[in-house]
PDB file of N, CA and C in Angstrom:
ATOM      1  N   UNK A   1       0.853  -1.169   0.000  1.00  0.00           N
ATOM      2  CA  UNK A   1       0.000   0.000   0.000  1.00  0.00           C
ATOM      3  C   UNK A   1       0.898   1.231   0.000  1.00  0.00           C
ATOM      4  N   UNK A   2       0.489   2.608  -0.951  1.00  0.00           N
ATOM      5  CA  UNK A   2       1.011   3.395  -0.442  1.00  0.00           C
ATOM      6  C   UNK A   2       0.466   4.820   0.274  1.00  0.00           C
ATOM      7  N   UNK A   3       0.968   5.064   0.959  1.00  0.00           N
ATOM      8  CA  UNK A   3       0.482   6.319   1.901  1.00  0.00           C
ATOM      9  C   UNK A   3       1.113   7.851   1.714  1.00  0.00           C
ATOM     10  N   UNK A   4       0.713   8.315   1.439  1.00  0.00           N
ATOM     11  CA  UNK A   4       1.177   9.916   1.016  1.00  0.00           C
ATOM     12  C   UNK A   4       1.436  10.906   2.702  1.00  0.00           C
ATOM     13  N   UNK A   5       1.970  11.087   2.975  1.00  0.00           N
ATOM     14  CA  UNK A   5       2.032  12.085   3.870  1.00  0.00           C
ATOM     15  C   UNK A   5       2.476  13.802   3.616  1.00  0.00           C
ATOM     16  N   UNK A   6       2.176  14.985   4.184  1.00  0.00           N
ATOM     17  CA  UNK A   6       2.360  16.253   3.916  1.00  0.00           C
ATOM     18  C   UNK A   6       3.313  16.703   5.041  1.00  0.00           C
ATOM     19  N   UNK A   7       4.258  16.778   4.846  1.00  0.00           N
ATOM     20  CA  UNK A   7       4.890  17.965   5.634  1.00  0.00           C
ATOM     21  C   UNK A   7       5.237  19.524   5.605  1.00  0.00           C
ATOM     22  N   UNK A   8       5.200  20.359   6.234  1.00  0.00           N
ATOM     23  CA  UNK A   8       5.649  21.700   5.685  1.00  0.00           C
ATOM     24  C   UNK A   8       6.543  22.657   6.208  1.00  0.00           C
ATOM     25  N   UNK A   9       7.254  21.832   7.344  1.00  0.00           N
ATOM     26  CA  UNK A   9       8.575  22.206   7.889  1.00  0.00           C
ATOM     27  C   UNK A   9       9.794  22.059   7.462  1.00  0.00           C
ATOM     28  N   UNK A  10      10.267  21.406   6.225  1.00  0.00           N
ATOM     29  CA  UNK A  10      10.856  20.706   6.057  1.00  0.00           C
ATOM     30  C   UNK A  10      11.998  22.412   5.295  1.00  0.00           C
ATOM     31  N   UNK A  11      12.953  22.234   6.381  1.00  0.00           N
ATOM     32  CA  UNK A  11      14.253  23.575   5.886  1.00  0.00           C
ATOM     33  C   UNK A  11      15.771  23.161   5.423  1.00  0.00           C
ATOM     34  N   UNK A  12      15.655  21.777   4.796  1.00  0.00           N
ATOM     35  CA  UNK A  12      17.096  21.594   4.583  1.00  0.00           C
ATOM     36  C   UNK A  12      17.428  20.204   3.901  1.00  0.00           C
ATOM     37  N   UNK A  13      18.132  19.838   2.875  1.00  0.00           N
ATOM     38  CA  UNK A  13      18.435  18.584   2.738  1.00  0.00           C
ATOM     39  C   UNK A  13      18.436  17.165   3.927  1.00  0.00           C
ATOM     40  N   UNK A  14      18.894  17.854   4.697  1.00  0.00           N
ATOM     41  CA  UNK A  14      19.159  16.883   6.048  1.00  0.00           C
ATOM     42  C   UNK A  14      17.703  16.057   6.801  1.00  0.00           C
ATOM     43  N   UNK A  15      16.987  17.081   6.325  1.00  0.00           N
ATOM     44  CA  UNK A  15      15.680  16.588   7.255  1.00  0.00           C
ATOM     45  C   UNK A  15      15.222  15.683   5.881  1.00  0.00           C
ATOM     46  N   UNK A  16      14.994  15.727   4.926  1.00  0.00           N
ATOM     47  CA  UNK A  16      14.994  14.595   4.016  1.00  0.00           C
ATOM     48  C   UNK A  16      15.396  13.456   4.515  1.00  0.00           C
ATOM     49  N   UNK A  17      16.601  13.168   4.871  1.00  0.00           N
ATOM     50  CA  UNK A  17      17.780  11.404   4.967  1.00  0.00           C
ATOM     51  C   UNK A  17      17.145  11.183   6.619  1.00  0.00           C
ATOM     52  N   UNK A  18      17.122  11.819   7.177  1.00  0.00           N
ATOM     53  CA  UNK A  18      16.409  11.865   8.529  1.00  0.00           C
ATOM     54  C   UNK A  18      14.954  11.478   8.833  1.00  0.00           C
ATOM     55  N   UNK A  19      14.056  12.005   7.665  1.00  0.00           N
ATOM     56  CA  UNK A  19      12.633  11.338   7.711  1.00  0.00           C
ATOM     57  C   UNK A  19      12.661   9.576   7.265  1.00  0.00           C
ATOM     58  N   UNK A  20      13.467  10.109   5.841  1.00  0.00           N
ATOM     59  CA  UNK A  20      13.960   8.260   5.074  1.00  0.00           C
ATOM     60  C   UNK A  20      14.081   7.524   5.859  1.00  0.00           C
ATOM     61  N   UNK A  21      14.998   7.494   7.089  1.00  0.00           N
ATOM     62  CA  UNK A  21      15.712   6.749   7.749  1.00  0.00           C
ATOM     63  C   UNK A  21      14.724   6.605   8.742  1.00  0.00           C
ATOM     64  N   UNK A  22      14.397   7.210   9.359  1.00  0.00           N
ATOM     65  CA  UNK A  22      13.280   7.626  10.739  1.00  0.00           C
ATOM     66  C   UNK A  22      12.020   5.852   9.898  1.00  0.00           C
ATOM     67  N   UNK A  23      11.940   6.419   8.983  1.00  0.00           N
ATOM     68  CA  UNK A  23      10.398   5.706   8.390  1.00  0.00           C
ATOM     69  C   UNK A  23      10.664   4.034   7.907  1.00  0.00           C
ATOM     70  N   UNK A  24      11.976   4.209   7.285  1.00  0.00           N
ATOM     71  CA  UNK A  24      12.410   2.856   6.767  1.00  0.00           C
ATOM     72  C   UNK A  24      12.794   1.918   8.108  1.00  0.00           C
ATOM     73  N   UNK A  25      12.771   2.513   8.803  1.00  0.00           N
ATOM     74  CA  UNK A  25      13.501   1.764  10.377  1.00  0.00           C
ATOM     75  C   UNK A  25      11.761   0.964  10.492  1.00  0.00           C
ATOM     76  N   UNK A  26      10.798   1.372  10.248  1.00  0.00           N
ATOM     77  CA  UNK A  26       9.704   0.965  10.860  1.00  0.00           C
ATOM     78  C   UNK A  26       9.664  -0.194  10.180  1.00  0.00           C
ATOM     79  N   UNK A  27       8.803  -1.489  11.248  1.00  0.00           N
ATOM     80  CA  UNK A  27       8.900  -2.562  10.539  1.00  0.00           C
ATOM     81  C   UNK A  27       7.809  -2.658   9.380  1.00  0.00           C
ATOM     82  N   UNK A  28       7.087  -2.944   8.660  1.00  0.00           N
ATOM     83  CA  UNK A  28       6.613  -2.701   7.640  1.00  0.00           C
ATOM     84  C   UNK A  28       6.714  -1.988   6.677  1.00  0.00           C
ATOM     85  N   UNK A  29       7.430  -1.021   6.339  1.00  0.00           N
ATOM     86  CA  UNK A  29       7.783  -0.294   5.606  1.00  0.00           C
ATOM     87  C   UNK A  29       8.845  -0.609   4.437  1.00  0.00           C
ATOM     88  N   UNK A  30       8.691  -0.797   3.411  1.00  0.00           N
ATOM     89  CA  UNK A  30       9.410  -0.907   2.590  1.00  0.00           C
ATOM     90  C   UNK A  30      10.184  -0.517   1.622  1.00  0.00           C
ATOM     91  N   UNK A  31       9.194   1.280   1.679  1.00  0.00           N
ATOM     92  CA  UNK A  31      10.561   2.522   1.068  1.00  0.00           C
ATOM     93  C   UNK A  31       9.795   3.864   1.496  1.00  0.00           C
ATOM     94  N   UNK A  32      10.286   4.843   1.665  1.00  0.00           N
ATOM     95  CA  UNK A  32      10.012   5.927   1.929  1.00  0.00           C
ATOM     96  C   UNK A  32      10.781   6.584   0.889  1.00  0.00           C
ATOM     97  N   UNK A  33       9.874   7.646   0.501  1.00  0.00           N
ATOM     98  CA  UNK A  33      10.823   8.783  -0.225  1.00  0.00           C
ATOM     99  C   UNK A  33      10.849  10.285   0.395  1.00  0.00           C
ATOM    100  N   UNK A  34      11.260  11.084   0.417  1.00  0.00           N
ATOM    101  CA  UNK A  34      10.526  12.679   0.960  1.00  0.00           C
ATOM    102  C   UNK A  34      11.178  13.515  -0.474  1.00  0.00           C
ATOM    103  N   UNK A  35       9.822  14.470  -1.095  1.00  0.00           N
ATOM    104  CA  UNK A  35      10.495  15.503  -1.842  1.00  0.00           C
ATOM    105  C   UNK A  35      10.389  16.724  -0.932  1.00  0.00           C
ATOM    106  N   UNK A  36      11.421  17.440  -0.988  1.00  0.00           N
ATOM    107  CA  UNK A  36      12.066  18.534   0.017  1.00  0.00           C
ATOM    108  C   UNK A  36      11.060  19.643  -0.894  1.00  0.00           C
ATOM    109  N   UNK A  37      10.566  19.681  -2.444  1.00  0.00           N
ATOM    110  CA  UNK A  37      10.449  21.112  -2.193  1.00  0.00           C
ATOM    111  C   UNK A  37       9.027  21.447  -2.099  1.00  0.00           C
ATOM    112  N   UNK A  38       8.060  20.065  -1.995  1.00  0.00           N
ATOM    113  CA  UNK A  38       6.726  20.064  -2.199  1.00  0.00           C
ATOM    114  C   UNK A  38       6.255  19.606  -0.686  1.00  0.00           C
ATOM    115  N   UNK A  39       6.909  19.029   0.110  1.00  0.00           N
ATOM    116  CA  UNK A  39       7.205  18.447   1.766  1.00  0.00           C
ATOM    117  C   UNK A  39       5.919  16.925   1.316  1.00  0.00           C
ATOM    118  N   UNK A  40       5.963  16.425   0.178  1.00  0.00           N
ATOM    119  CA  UNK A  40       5.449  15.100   0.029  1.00  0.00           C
ATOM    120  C   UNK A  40       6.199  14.096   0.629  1.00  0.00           C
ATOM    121  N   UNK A  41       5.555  13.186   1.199  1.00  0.00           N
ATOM    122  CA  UNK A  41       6.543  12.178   1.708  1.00  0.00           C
ATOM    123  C   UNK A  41       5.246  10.704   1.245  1.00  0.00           C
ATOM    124  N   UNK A  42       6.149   9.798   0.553  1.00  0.00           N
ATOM    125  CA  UNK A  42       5.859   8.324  -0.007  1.00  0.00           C
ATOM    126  C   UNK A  42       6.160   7.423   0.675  1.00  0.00           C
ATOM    127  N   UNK A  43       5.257   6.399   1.017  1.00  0.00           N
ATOM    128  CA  UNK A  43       5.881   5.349   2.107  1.00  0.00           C
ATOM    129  C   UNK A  43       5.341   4.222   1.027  1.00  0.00           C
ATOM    130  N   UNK A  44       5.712   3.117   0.543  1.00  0.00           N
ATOM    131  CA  UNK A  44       5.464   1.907   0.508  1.00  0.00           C
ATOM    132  C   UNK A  44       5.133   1.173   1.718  1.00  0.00           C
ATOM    133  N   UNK A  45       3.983   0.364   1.756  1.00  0.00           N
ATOM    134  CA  UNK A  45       4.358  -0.420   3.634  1.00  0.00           C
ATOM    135  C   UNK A  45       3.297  -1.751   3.609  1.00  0.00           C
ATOM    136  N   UNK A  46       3.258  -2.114   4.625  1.00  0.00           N
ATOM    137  CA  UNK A  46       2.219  -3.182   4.813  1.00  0.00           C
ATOM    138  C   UNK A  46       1.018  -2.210   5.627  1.00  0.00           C
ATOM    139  N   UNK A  47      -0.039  -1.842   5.521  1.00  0.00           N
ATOM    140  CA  UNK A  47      -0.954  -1.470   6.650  1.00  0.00           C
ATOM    141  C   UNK A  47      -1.321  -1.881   7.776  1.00  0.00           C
ATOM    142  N   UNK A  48      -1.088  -3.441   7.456  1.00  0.00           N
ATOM    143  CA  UNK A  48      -1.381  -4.551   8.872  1.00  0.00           C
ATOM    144  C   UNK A  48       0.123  -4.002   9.970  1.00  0.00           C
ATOM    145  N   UNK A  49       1.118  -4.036   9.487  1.00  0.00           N
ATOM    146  CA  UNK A  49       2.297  -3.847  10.248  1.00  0.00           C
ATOM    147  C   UNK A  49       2.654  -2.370  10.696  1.00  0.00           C
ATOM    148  N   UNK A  50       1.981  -1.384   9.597  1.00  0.00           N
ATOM    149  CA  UNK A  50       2.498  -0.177  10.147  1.00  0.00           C
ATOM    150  C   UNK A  50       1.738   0.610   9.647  1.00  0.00           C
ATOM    151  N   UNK A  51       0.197   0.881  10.236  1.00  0.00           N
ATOM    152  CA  UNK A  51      -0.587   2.021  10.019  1.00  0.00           C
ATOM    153  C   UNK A  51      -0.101   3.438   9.782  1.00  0.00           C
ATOM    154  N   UNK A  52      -0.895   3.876   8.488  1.00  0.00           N
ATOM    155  CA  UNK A  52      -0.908   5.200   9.026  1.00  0.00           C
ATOM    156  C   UNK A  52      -0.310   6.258   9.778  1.00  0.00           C
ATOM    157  N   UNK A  53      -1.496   5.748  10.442  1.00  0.00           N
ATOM    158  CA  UNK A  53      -1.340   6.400  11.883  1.00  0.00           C
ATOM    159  C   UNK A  53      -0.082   6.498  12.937  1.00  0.00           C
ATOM    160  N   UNK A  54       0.729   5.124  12.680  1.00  0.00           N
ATOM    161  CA  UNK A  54       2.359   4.874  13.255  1.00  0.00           C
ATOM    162  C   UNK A  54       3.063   5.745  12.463  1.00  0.00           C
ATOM    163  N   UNK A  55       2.912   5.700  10.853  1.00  0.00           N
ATOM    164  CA  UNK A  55       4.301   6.337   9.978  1.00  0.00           C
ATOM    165  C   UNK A  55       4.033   7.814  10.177  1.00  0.00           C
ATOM    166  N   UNK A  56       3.297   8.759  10.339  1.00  0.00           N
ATOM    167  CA  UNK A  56       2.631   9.961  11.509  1.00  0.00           C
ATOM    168  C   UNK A  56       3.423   9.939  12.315  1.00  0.00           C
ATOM    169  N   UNK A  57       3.182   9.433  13.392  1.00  0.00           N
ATOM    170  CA  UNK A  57       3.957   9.230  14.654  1.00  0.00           C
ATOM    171  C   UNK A  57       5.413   9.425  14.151  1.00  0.00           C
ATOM    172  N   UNK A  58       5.739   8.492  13.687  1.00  0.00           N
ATOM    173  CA  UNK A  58       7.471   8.420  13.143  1.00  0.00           C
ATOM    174  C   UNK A  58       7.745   9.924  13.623  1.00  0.00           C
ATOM    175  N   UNK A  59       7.338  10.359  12.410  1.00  0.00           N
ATOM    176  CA  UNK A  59       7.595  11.802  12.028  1.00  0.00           C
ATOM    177  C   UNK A  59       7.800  12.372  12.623  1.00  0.00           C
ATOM    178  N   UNK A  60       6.827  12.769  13.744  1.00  0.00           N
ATOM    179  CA  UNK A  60       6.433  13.918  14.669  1.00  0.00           C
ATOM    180  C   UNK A  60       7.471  13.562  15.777  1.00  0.00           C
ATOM    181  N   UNK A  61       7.824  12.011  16.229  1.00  0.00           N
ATOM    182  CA  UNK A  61       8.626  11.797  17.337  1.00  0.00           C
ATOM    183  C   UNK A  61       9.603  12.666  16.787  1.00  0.00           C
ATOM    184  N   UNK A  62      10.601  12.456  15.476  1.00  0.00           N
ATOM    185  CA  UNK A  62      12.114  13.164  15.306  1.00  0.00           C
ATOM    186  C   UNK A  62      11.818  14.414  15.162  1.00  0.00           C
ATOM    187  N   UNK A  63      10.314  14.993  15.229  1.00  0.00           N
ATOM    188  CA  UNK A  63      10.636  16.454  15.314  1.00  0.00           C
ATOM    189  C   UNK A  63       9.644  17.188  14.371  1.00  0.00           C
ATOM    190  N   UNK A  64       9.222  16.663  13.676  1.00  0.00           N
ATOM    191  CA  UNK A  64       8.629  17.106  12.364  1.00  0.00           C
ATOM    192  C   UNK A  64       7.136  16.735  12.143  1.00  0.00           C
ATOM    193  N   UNK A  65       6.404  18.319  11.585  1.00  0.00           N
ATOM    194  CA  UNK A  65       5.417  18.181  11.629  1.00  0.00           C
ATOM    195  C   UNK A  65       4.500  16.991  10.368  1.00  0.00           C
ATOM    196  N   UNK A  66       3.630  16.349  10.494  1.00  0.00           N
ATOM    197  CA  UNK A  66       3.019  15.783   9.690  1.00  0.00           C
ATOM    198  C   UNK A  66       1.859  14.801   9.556  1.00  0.00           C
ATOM    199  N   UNK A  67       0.973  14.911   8.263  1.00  0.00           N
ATOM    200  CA  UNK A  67      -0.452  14.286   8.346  1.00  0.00           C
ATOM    201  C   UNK A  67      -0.823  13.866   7.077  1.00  0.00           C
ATOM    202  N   UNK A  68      -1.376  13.179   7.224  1.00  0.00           N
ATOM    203  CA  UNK A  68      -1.858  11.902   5.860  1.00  0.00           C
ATOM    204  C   UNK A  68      -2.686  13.080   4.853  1.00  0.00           C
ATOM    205  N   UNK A  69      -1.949  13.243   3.937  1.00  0.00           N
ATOM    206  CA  UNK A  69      -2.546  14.222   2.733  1.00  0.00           C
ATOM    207  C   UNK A  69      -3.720  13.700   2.038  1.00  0.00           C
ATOM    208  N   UNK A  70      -4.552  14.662   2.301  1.00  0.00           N
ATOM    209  CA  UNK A  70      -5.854  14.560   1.754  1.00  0.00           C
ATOM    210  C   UNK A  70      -5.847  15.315  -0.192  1.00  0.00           C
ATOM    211  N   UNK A  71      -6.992  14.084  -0.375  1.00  0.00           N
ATOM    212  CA  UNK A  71      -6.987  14.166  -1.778  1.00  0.00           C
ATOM    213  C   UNK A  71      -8.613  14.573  -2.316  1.00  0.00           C
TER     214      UNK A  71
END
């Protein structure tokens, strides 16, 4: 499944490799991307293993604001 998330804090290359890493650590997850200049963030994942609602969480624990982009 994939899940779109919005961020709009996002001030630097760094917080990019930092979300990647933050999200790919989760167990279900199977790729994350973040584009820095639109604050989209792509997760590939299992839903059973890592809701939503967890890859959210991720986020916000390292610091950074974010919520499942509405379409």
């Amino acid at each position: 499944m994939k899940t779109i998330l919005r961020s709009q804090d996002l001030s630097c290359p760094s917080c990019v490799a930092k979300i990647e890493k933050a999200l790919q650590g989760v167990e279900g997850v199977t790729a994350a991307k973040v584009h820095f200049n639109t604050g989209r963030i792509e997760i590939e994942h299992d839903p059973a293993a890592a809701p939503a609602a967890q890859l959210v969480q991720t986020v916000r624990e390292i610091g950074y604001e974010a919520a499942v982009a509405a379409f």
